[in-house]
Protein backbone atom coordinates (compact mmCIF):
# COMPACT_ATOMS: atom_id res chain seq x y z
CA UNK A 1 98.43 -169.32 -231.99
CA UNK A 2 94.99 -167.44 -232.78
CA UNK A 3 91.57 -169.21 -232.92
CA UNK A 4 91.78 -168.31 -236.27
CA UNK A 5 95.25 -170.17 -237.26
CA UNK A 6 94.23 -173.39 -235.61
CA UNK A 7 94.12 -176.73 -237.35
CA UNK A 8 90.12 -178.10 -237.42
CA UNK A 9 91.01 -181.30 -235.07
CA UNK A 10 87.60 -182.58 -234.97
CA UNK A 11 86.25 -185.28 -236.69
CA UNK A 12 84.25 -184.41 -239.86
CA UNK A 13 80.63 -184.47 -239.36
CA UNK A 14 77.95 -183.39 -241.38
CA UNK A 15 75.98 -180.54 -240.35
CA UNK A 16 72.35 -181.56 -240.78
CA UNK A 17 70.73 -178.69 -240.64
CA UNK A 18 67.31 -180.81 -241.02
CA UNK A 19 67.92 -182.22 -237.69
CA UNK A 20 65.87 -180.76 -234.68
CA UNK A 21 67.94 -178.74 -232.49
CA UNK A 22 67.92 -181.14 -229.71
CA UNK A 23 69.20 -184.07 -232.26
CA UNK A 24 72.00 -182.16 -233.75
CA UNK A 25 72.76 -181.07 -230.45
CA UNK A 26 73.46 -184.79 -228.89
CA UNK A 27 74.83 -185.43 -232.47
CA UNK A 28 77.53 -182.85 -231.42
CA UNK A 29 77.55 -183.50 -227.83
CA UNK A 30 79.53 -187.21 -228.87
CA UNK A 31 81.76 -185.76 -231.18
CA UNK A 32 83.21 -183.07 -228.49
CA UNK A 33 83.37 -185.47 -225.86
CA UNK A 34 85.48 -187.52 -227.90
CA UNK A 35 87.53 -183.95 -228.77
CA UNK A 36 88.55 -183.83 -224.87
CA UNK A 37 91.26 -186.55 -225.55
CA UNK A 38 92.67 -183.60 -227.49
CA UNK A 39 91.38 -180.75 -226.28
CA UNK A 40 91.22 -177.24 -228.29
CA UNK A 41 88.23 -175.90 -227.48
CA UNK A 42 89.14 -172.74 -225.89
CA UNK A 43 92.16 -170.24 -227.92
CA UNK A 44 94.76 -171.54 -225.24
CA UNK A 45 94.91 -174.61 -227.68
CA UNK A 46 96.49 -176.96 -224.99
CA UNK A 47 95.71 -180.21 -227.05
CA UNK A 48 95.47 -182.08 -223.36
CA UNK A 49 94.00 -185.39 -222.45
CA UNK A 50 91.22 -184.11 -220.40
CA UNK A 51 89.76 -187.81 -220.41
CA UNK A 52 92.79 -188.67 -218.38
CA UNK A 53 92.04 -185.95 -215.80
CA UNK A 54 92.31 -182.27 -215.05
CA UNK A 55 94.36 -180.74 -217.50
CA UNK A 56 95.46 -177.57 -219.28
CA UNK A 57 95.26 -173.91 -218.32
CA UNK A 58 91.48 -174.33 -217.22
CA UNK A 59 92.63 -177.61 -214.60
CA UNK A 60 89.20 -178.68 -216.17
CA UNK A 61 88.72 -183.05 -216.54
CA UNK A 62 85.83 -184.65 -218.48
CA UNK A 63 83.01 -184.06 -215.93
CA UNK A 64 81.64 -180.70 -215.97
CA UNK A 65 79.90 -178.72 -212.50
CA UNK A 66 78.12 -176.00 -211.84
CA UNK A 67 78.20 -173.85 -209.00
CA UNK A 68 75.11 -171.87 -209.61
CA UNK A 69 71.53 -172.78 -211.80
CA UNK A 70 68.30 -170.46 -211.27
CA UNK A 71 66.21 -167.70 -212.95
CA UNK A 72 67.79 -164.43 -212.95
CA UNK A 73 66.65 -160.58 -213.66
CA UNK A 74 70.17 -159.19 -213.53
CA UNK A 75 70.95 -159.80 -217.41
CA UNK A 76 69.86 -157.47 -220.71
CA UNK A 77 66.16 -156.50 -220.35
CA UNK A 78 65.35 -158.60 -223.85
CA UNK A 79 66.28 -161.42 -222.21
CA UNK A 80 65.40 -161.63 -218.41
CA UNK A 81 63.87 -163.26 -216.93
CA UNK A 82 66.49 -165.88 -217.83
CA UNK A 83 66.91 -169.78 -215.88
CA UNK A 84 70.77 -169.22 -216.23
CA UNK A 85 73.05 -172.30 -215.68
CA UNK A 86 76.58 -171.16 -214.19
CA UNK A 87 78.96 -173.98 -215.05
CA UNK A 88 82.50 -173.96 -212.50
CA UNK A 89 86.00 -173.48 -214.25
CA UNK A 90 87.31 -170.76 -217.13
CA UNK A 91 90.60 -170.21 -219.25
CA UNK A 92 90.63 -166.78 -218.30
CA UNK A 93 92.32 -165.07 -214.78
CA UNK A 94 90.38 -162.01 -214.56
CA UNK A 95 91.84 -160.63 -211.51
CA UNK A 96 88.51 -158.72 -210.69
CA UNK A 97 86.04 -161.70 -211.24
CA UNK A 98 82.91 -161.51 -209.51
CA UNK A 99 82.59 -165.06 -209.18
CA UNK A 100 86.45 -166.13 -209.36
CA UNK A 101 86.41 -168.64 -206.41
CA UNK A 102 83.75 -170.84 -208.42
CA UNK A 103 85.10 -169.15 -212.27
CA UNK A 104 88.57 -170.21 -211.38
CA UNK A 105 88.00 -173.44 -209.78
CA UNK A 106 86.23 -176.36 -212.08
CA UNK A 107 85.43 -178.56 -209.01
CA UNK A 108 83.43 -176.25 -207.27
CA UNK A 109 79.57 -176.55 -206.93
CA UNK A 110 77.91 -179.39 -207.98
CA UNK A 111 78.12 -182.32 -210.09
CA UNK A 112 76.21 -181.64 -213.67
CA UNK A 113 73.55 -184.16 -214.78
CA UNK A 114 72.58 -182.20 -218.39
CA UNK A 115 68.82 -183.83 -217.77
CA UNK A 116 68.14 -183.34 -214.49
CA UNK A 117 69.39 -179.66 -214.97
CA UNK A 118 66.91 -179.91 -218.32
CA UNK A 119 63.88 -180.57 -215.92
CA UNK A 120 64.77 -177.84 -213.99
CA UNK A 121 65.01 -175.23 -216.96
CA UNK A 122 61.75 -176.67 -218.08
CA UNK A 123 60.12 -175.86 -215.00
CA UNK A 124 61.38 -172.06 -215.18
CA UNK A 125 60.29 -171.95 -218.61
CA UNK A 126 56.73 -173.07 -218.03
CA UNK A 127 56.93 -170.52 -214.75
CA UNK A 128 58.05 -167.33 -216.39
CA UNK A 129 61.70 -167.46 -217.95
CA UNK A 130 61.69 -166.15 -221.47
CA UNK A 131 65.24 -167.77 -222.03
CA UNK A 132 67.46 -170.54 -220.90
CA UNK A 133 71.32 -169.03 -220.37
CA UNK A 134 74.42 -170.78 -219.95
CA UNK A 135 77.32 -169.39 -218.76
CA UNK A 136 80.16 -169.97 -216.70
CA UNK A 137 82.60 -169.41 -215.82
CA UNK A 138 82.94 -170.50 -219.51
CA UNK A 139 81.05 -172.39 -220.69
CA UNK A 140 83.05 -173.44 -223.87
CA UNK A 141 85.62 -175.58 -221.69
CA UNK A 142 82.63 -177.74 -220.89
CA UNK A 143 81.49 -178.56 -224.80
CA UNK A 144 80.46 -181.87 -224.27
CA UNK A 145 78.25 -181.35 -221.12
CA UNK A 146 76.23 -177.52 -222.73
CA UNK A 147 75.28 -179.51 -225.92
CA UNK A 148 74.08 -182.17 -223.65
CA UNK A 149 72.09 -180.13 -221.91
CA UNK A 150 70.68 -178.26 -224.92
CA UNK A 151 69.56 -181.86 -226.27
CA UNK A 152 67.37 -182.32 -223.38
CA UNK A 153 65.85 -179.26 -223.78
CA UNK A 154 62.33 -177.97 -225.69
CA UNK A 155 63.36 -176.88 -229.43
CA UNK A 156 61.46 -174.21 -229.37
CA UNK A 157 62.84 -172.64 -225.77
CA UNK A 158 65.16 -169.02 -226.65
CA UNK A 159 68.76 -170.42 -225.84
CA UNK A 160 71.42 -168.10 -225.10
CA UNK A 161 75.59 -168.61 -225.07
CA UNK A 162 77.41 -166.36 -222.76
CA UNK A 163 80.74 -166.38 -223.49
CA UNK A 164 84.36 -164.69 -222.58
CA UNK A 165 84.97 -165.23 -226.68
CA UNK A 166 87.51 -166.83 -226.15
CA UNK A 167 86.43 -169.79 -228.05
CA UNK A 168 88.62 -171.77 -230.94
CA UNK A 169 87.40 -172.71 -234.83
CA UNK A 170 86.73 -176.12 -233.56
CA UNK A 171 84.23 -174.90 -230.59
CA UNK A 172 82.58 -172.29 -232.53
CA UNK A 173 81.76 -175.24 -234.88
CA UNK A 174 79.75 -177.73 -232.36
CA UNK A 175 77.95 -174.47 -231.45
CA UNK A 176 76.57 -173.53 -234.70
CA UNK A 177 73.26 -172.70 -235.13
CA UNK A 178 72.22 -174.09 -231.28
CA UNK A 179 72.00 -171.05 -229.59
CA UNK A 180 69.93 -168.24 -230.53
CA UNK A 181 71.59 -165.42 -228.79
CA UNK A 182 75.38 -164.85 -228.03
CA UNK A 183 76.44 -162.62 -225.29
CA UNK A 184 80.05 -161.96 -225.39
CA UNK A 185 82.70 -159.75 -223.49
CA UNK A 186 84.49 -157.54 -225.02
CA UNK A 187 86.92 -156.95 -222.00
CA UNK A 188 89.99 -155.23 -223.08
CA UNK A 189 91.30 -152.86 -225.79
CA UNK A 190 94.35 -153.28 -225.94
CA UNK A 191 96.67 -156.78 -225.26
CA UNK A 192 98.80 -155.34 -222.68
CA UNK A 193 95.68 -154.58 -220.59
CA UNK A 194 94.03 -158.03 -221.03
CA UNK A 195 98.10 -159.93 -220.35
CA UNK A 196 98.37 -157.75 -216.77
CA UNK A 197 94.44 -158.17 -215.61
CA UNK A 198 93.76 -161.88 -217.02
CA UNK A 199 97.06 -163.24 -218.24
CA UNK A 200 95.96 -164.15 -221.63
CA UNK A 201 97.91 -163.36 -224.49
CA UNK A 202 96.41 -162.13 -227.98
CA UNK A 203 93.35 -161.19 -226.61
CA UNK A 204 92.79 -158.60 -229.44
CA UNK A 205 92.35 -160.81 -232.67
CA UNK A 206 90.58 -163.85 -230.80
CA UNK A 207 88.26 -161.79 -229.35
CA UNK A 208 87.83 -159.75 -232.73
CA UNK A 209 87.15 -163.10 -234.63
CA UNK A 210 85.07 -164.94 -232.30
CA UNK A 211 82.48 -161.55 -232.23
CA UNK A 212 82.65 -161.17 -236.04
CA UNK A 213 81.46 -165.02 -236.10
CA UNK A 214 78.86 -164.69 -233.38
CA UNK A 215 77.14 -161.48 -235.22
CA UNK A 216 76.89 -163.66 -238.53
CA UNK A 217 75.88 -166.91 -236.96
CA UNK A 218 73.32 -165.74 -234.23
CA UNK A 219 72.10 -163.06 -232.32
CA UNK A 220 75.02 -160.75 -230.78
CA UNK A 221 74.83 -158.37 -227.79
CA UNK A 222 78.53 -157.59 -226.69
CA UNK A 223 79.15 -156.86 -223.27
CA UNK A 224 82.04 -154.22 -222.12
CA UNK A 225 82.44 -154.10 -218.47
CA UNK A 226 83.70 -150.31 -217.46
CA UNK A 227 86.54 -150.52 -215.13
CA UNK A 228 88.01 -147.76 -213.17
CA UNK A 229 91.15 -146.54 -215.29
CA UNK A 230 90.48 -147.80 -217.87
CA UNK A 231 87.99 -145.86 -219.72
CA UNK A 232 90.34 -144.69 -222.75
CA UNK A 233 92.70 -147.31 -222.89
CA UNK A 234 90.12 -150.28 -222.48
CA UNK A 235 86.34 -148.87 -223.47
CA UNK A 236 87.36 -146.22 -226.21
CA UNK A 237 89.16 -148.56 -228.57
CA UNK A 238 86.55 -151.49 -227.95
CA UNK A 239 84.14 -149.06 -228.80
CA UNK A 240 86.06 -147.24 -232.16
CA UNK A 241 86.41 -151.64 -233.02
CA UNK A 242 82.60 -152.04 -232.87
CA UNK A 243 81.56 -148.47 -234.73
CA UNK A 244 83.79 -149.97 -237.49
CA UNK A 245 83.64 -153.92 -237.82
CA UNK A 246 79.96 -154.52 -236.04
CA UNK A 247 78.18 -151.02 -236.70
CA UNK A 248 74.85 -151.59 -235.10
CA UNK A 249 75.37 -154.27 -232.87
CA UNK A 250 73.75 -154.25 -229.78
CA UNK A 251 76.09 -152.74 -226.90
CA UNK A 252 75.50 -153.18 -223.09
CA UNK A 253 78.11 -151.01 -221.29
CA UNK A 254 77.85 -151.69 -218.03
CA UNK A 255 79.07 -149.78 -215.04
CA UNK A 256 78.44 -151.67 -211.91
CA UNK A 257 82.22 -152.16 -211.03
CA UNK A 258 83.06 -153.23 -207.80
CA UNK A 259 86.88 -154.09 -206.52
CA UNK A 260 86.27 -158.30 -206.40
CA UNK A 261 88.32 -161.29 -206.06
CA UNK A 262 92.30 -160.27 -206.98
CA UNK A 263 91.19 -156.50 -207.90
CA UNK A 264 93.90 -155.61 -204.91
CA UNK A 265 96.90 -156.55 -206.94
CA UNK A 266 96.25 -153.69 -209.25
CA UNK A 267 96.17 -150.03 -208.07
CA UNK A 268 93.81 -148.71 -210.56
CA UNK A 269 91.05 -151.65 -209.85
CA UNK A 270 90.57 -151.28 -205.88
CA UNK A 271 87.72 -148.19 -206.45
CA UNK A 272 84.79 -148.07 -208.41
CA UNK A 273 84.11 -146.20 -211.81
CA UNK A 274 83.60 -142.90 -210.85
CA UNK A 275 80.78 -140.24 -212.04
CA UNK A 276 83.45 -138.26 -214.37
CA UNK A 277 84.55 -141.96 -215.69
CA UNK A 278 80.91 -142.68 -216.21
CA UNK A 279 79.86 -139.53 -218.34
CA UNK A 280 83.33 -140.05 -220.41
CA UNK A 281 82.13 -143.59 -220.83
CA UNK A 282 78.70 -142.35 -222.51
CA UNK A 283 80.50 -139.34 -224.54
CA UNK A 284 82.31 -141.95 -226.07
CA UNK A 285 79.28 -144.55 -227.15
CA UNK A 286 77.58 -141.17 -228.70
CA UNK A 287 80.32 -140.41 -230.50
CA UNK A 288 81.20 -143.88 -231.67
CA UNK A 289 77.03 -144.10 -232.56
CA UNK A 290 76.84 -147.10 -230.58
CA UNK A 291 73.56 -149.11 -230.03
CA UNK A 292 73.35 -149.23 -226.51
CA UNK A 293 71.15 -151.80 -225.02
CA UNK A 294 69.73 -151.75 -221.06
């Protein structure tokens, strides 16, 4: 079942759009707490008690962590330097996750307290951060604990959602209108590709409708990471999809590969991109038209 074909399971609630930020936010912050008896947030659509415990495909309970929280200069040029907020535990098994010990696993790091992490963003903002990230992981498994944050924070500060989209109806809901920017994967072109390398099924549509949602609620850069192999079956259709549904959306391709975490089990995925993979790469954004972004 798609994002797209799933029921709306959470309780109605009126979007007051009046509301500061930071009220609407802890508006929605109670509602998706409440959700994790049932939750749907993520396109896996487990419907778990995750008030009862870890559940579902993420092993994520109530309690989010976070296994990493400081400014960064590593992210789009528009946007650094960013206080980014890494919170533990994702739906997805990228086999060549950079972080996949901490992505995998929701109970490492730390314990999240949404406004003691709040002072800290403050501080960064007031220091030099243009933006406030969060991230994961993903971040969309832990609902209840990002809007909690955000509703601690300044309304004014630049908020940004970086996200697998993978998200569900429900999720993409509670996030409307709270985050200014969206930075989204766009990891694989085809499903096979995305079933062998994260073992997630239907990657194709959910992805498709989570980016079409982000680009007409927010801000949208997509991210494609270039992986060696997998420059025409992977990066040339993701890039034909954006020419066509998202023509002018900003593009970061980027090409810092390195074989991480489970990259061993696959053949391909144990080198880097190399230089003849890299100029195909950029042959194909030129031809596409694509608005690459630094």
């Amino acid at each position: 079942m798609t994002a797209g074909t799933q029921a709306l399971t959470c309780p109605a609630y009126p979007l007051k759009r009046e509301l500061q930020r930071s009220a609407l936010a802890a508006e929605r912050a109670a509602v998706a707490r409440a959700m994790l008896a049932d939750c749907r947030f993520c396109a896996h659509d487990c419907g778990v008690n995750r008030l009862a415990g870890p559940a579902g495909l993420c092993h994520a309970g109530a309690d989010a962590r976070f296994f990493c929280a400081q400014s960064e200069v590593s992210d789009e040029l528009e946007l650094i330097p960013t206080f980014a907020v890494a919170l533990s535990g994702c739906d997805l098994r990228c086999d060549f996750c950079i972080t996949g010990a901490s992505s995998w696993n929701p109970r490492a790091g730390f314990g999240f307290d949404a406004a003691a992490m709040a002072v800290r963003a403050r501080a960064a903002l007031q220091n030099g951060a243009r933006t406030v990230m969060v991230l994961g992981g993903e971040p969309t498994i832990h609902l209840p604990a990002a809007l909690e944050f955000v509703s601690q924070l300044p309304d004014n500060a630049k908020l940004i959602w970086k996200t697998n989209a993978h998200g569900s109806a429900p999720a993409r809901e509670l996030l409307d209108g709270l985050f200014d920017i969206w930075v989204a994967d766009f990891k694989f072109g085809t499903d096979a590709c995305a079933e062998r390398l994260a073992k997630v099924p239907d990657y194709l549509a959910i992805t498709a409708e989570n980016l079409l949602w982000a680009a007409e609620h927010s801000q949208l850069i997509v991210r494609h990471l270039l992986m060696p192999g997998h420059v025409d079956c992977c990066w040339q259709p993701v890039a034909q999809w954006l020419a066509k549904n998202l023509p002018g959306v900003k593009v970061n391709l980027r090409s810092g590969f390195w074989p991480a975490w489970h990259s061993n089990r696959h053949p391909e995925l144990r080198a880097t991109v190399t230089t003849c993979e890299d100029a195909r790469a950029i042959e194909i954004a030129r031809q596409f038209k694509l608005n690459l972004v630094p």
